[in-house]
PDB file of N, CA and C in Angstrom:
ATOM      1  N   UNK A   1      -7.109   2.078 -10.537  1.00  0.00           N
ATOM      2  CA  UNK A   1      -6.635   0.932  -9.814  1.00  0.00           C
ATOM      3  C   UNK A   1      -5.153   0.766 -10.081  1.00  0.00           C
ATOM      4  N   UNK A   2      -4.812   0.360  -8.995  1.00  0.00           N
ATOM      5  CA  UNK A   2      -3.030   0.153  -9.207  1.00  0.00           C
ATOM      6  C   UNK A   2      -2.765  -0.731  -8.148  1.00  0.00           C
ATOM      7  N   UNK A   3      -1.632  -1.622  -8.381  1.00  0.00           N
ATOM      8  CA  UNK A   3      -0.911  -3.062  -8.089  1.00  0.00           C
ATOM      9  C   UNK A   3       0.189  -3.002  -7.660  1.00  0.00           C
ATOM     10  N   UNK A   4       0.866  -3.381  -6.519  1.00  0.00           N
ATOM     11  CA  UNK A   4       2.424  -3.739  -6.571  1.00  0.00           C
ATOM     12  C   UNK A   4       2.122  -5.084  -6.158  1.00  0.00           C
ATOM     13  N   UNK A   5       3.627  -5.625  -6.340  1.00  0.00           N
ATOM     14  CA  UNK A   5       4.129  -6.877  -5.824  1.00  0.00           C
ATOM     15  C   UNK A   5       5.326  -7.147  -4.935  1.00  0.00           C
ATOM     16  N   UNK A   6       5.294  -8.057  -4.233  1.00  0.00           N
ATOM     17  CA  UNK A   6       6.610  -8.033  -3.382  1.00  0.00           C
ATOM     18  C   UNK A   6       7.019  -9.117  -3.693  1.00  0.00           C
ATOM     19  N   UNK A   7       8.192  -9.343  -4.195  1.00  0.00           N
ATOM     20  CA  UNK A   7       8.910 -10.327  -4.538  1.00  0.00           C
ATOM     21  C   UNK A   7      10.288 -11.022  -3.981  1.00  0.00           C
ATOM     22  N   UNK A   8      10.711 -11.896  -3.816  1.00  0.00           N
ATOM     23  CA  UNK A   8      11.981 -12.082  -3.169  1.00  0.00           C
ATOM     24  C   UNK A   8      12.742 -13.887  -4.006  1.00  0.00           C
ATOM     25  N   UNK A   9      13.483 -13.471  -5.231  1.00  0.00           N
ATOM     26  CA  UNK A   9      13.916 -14.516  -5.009  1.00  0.00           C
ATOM     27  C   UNK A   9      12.719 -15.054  -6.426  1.00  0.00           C
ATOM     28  N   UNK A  10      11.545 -14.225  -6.415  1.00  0.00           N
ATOM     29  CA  UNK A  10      10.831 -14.858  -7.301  1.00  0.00           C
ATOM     30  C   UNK A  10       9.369 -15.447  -6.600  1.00  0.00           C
ATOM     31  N   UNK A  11       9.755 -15.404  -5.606  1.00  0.00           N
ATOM     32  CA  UNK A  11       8.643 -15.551  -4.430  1.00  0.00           C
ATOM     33  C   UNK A  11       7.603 -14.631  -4.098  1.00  0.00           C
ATOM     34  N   UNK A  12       6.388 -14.914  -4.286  1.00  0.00           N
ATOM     35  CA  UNK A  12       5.569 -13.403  -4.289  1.00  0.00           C
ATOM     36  C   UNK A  12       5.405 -13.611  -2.350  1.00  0.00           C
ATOM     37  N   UNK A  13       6.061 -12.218  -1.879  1.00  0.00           N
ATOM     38  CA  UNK A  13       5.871 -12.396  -0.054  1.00  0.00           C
ATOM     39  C   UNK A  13       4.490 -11.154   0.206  1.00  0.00           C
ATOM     40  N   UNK A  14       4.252 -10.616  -0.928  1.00  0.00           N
ATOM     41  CA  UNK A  14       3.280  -9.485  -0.763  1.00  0.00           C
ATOM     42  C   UNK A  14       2.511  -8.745  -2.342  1.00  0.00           C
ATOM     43  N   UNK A  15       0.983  -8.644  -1.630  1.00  0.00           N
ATOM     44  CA  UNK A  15       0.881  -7.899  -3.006  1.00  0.00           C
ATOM     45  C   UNK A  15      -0.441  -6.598  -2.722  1.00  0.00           C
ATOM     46  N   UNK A  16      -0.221  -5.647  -3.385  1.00  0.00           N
ATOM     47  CA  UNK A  16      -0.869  -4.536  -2.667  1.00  0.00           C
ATOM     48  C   UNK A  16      -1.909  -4.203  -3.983  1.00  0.00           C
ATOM     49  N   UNK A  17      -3.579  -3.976  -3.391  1.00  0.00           N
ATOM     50  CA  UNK A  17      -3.973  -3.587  -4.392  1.00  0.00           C
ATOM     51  C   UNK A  17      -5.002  -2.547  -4.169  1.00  0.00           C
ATOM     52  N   UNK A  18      -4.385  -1.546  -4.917  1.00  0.00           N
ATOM     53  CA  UNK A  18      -5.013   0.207  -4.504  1.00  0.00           C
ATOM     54  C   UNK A  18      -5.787   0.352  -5.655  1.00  0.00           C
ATOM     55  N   UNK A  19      -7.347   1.063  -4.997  1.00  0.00           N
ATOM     56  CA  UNK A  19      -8.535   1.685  -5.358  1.00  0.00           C
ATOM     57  C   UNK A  19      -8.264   2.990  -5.272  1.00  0.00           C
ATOM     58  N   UNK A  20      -8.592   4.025  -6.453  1.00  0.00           N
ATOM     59  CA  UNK A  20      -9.184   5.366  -6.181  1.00  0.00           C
ATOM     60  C   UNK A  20     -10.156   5.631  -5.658  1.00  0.00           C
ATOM     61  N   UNK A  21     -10.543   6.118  -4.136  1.00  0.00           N
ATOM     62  CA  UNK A  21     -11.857   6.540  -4.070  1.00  0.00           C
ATOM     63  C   UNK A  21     -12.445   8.112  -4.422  1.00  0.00           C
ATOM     64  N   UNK A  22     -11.860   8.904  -3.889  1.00  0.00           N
ATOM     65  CA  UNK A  22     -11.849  10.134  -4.476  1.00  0.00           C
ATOM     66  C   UNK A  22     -10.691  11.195  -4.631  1.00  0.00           C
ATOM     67  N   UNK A  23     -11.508  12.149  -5.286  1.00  0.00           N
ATOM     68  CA  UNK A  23     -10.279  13.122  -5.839  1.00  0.00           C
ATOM     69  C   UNK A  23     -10.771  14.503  -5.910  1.00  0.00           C
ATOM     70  N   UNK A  24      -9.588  14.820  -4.793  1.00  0.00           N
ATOM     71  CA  UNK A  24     -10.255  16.330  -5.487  1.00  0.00           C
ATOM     72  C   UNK A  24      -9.499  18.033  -5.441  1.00  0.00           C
ATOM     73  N   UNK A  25      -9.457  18.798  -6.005  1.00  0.00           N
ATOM     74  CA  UNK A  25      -8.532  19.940  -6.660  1.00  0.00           C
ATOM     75  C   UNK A  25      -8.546  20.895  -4.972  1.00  0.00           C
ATOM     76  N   UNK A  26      -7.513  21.229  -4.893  1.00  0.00           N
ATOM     77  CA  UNK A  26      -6.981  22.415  -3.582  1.00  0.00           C
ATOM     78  C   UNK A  26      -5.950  22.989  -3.986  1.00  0.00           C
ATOM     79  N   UNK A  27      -5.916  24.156  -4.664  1.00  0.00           N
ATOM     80  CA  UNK A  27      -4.685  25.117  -4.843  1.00  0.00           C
ATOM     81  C   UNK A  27      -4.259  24.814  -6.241  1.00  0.00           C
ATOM     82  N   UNK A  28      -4.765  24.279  -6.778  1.00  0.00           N
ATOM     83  CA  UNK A  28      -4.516  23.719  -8.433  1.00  0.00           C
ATOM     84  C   UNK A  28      -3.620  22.140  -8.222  1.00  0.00           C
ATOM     85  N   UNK A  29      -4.639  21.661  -7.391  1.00  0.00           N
ATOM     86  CA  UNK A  29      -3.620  19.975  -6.994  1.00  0.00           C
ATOM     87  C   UNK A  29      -4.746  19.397  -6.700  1.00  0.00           C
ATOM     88  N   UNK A  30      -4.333  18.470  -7.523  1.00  0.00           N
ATOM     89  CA  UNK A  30      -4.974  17.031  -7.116  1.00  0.00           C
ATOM     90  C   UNK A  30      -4.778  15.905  -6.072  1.00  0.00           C
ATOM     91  N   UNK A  31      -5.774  16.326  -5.295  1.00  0.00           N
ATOM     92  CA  UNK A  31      -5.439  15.449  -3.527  1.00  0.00           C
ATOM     93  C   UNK A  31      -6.028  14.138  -3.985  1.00  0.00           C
ATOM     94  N   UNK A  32      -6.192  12.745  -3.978  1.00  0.00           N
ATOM     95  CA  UNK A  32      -7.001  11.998  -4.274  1.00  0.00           C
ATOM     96  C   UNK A  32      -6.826  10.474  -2.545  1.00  0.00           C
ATOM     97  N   UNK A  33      -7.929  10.310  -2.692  1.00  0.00           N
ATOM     98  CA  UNK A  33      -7.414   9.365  -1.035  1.00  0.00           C
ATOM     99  C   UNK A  33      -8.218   7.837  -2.056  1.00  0.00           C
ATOM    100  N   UNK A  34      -6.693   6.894  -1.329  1.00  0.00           N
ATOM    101  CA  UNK A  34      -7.017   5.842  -1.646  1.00  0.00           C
ATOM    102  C   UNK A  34      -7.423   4.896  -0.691  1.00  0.00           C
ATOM    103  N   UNK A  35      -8.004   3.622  -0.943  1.00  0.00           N
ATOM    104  CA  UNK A  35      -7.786   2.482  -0.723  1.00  0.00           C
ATOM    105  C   UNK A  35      -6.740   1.565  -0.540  1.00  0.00           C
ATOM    106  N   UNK A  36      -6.338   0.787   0.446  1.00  0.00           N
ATOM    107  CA  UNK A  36      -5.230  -0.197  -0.095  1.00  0.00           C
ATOM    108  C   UNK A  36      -5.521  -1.459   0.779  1.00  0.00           C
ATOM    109  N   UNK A  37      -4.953  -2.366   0.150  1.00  0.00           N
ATOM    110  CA  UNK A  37      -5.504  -3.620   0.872  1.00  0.00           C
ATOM    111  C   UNK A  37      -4.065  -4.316   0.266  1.00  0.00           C
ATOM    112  N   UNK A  38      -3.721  -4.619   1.626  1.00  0.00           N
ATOM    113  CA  UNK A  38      -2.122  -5.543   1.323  1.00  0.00           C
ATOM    114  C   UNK A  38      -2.355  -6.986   1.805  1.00  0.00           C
ATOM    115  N   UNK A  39      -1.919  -7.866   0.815  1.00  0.00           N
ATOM    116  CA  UNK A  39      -2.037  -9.353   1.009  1.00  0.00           C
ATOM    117  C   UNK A  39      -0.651  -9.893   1.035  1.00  0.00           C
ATOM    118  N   UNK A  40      -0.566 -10.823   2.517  1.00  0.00           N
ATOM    119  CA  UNK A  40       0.629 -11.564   2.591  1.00  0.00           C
ATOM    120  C   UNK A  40      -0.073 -12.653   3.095  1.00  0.00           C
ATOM    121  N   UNK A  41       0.589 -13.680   2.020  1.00  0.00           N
ATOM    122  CA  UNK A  41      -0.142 -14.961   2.077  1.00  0.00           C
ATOM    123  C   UNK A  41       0.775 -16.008   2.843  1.00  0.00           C
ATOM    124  N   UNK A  42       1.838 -16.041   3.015  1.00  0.00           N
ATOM    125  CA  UNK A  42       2.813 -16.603   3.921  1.00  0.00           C
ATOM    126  C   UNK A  42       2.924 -16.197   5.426  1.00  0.00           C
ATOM    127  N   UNK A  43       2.026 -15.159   5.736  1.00  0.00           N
ATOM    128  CA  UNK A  43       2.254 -14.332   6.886  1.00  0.00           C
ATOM    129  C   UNK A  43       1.179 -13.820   7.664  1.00  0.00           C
ATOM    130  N   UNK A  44       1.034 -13.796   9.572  1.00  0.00           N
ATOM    131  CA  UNK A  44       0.025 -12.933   9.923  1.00  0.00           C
ATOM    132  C   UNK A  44       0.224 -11.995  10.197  1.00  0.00           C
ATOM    133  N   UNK A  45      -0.575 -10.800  10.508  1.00  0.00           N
ATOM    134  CA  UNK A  45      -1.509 -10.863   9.828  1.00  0.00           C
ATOM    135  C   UNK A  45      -1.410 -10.854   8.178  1.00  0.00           C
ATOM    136  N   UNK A  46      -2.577 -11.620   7.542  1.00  0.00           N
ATOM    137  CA  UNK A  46      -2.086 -11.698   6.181  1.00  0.00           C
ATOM    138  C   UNK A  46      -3.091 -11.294   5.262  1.00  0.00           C
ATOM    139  N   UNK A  47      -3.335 -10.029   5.842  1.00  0.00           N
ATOM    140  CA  UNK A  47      -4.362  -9.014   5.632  1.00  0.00           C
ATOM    141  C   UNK A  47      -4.178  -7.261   5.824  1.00  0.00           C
ATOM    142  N   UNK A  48      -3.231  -6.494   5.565  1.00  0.00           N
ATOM    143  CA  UNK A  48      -3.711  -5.061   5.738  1.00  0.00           C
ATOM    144  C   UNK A  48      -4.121  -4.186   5.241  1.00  0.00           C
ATOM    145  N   UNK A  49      -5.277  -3.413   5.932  1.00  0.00           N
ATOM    146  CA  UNK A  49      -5.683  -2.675   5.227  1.00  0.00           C
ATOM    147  C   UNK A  49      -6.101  -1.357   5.177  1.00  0.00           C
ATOM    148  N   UNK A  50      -5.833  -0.131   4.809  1.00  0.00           N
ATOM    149  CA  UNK A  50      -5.891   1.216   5.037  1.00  0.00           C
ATOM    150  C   UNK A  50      -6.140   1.903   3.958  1.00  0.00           C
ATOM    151  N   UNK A  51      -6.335   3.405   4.739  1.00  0.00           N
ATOM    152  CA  UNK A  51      -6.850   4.818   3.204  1.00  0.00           C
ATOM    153  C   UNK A  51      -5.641   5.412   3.381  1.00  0.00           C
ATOM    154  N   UNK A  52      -5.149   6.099   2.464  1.00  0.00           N
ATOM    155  CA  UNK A  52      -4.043   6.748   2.221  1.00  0.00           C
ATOM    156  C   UNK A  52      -4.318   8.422   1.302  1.00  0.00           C
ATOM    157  N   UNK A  53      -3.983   9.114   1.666  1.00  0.00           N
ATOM    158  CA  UNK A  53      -3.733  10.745   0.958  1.00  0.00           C
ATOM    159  C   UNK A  53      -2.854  10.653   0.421  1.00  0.00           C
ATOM    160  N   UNK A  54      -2.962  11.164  -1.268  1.00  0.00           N
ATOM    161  CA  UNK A  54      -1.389  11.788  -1.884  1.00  0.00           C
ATOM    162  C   UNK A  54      -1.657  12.880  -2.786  1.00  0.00           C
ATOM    163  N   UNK A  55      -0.729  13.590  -2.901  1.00  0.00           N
ATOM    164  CA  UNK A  55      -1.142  14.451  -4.035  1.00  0.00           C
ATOM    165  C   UNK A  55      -0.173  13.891  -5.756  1.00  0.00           C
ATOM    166  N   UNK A  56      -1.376  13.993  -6.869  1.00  0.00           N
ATOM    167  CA  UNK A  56      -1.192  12.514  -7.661  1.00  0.00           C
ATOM    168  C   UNK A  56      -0.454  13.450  -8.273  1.00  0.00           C
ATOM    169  N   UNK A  57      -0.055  14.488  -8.606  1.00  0.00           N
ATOM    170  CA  UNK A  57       1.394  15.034  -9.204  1.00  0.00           C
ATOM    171  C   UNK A  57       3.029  14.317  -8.582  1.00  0.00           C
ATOM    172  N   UNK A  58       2.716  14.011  -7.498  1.00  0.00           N
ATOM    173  CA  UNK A  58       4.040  13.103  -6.755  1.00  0.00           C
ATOM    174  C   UNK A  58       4.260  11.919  -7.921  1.00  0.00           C
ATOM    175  N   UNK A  59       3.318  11.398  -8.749  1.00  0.00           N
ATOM    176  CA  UNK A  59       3.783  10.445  -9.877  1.00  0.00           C
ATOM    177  C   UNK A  59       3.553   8.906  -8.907  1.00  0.00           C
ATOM    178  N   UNK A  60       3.160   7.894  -9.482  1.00  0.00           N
ATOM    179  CA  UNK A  60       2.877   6.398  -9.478  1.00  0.00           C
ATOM    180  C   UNK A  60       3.832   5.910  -8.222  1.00  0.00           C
ATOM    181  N   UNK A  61       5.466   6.264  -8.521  1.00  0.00           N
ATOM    182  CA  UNK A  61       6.426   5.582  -8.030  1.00  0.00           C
ATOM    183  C   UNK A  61       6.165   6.773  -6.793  1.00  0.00           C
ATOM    184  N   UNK A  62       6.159   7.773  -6.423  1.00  0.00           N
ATOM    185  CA  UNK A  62       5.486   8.280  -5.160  1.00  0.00           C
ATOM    186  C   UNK A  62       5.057   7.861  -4.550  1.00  0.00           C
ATOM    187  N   UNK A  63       3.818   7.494  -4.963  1.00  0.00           N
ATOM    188  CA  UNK A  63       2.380   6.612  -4.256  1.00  0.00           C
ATOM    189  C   UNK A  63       2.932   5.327  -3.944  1.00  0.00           C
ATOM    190  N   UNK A  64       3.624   4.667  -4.713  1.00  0.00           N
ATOM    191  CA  UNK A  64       4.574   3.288  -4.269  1.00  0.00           C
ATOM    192  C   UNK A  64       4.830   3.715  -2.632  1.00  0.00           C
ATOM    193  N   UNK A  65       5.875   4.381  -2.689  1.00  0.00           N
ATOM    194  CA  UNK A  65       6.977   4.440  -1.645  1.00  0.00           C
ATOM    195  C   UNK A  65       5.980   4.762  -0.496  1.00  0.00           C
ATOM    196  N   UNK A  66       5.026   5.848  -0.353  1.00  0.00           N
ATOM    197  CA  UNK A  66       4.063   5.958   0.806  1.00  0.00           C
ATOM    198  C   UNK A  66       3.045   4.839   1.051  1.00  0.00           C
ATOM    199  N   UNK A  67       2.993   3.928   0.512  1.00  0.00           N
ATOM    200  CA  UNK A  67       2.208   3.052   0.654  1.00  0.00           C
ATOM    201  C   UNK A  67       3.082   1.570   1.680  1.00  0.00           C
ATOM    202  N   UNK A  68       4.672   1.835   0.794  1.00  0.00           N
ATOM    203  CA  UNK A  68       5.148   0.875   1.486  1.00  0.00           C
ATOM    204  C   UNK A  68       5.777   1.338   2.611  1.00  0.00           C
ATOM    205  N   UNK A  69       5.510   1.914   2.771  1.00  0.00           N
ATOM    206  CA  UNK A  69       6.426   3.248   4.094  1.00  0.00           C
ATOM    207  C   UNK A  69       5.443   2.590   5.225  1.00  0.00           C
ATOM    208  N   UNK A  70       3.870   3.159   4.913  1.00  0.00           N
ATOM    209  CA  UNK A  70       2.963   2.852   5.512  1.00  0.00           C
ATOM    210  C   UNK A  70       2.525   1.571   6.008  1.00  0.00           C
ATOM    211  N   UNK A  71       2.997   0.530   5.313  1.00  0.00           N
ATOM    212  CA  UNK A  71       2.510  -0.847   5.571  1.00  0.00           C
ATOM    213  C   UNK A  71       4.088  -1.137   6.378  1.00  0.00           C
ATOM    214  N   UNK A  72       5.026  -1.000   6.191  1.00  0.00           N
ATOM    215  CA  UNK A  72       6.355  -1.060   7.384  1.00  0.00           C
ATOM    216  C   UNK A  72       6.091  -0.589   8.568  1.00  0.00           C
ATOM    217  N   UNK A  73       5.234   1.004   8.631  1.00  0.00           N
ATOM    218  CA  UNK A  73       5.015   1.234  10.018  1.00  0.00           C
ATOM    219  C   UNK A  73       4.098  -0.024  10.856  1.00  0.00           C
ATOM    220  N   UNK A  74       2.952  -0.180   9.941  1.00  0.00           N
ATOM    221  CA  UNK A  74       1.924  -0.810  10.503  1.00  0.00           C
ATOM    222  C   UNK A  74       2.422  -2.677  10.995  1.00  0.00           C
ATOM    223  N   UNK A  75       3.359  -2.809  10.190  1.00  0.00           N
ATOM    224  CA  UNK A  75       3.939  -4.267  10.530  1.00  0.00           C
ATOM    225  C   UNK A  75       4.673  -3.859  11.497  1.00  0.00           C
ATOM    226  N   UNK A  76       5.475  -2.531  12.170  1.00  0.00           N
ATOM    227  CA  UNK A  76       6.498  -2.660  13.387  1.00  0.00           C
ATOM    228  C   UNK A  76       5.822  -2.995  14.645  1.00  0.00           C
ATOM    229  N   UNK A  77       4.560  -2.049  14.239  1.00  0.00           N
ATOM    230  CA  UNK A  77       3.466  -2.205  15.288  1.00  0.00           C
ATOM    231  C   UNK A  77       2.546  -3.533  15.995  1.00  0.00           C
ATOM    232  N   UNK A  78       2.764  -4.759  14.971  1.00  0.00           N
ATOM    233  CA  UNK A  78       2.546  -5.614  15.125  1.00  0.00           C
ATOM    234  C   UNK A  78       3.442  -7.106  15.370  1.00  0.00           C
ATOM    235  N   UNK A  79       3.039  -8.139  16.043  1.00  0.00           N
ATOM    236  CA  UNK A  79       3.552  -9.162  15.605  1.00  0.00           C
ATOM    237  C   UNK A  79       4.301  -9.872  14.252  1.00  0.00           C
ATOM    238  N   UNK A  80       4.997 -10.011  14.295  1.00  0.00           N
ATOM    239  CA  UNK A  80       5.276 -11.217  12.619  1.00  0.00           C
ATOM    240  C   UNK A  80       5.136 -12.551  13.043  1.00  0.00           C
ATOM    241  N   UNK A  81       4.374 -13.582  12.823  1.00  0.00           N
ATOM    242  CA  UNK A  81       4.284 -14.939  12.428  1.00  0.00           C
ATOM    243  C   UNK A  81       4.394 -15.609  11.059  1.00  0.00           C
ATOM    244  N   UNK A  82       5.322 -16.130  11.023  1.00  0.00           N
ATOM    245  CA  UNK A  82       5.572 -16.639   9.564  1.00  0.00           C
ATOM    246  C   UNK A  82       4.725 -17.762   9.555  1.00  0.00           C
ATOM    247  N   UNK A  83       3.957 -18.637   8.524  1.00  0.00           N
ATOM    248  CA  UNK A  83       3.456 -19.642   8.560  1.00  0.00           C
ATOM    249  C   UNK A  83       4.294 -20.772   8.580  1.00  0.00           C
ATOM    250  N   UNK A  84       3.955 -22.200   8.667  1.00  0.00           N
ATOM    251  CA  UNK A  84       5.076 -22.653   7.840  1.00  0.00           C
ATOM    252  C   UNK A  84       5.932 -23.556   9.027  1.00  0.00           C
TER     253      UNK A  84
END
């Protein structure tokens, strides 16, 4: 299991929380596909959620950056409504 946060200011605007579901060896690498479920509580949708592929030699801060890569595409694609 692994966590980010989005912060601004001190303000939590996002928080992402990734499950391992499986894992498994191709070529002497570890492919593993996750879970992720992103919560924005100020915002709609204020819910996303997707599986993701990485290979876990890319290191933690890897898996960061494709995750938030991924949740930017998926917000261009959509509306923003701020609450509020």
């Amino acid at each position: 299991m692994m966590s980010l946060e989005t912060r601004i200011n001190g303000k939590l605007i996002g928080y992402a929380h990734i499950v391992n579901k499986t894992e498994v060896l191709m070529e002497d690498k570890v492919i593993a596909n996750y879970k992720v479920e992103y919560f924005r509580p100020e915002n709609t949708p204020s819910v996303i959620s997707f599986e993701i592929t990485y290979e876990k030699e890319g290191g933690a801060e890897g898996l960061a950056l494709l995750i938030f890569k991924k949740i930017s595409e998926t917000l261009k694609k959509q509306p923003n409504k701020t609450r509020g």
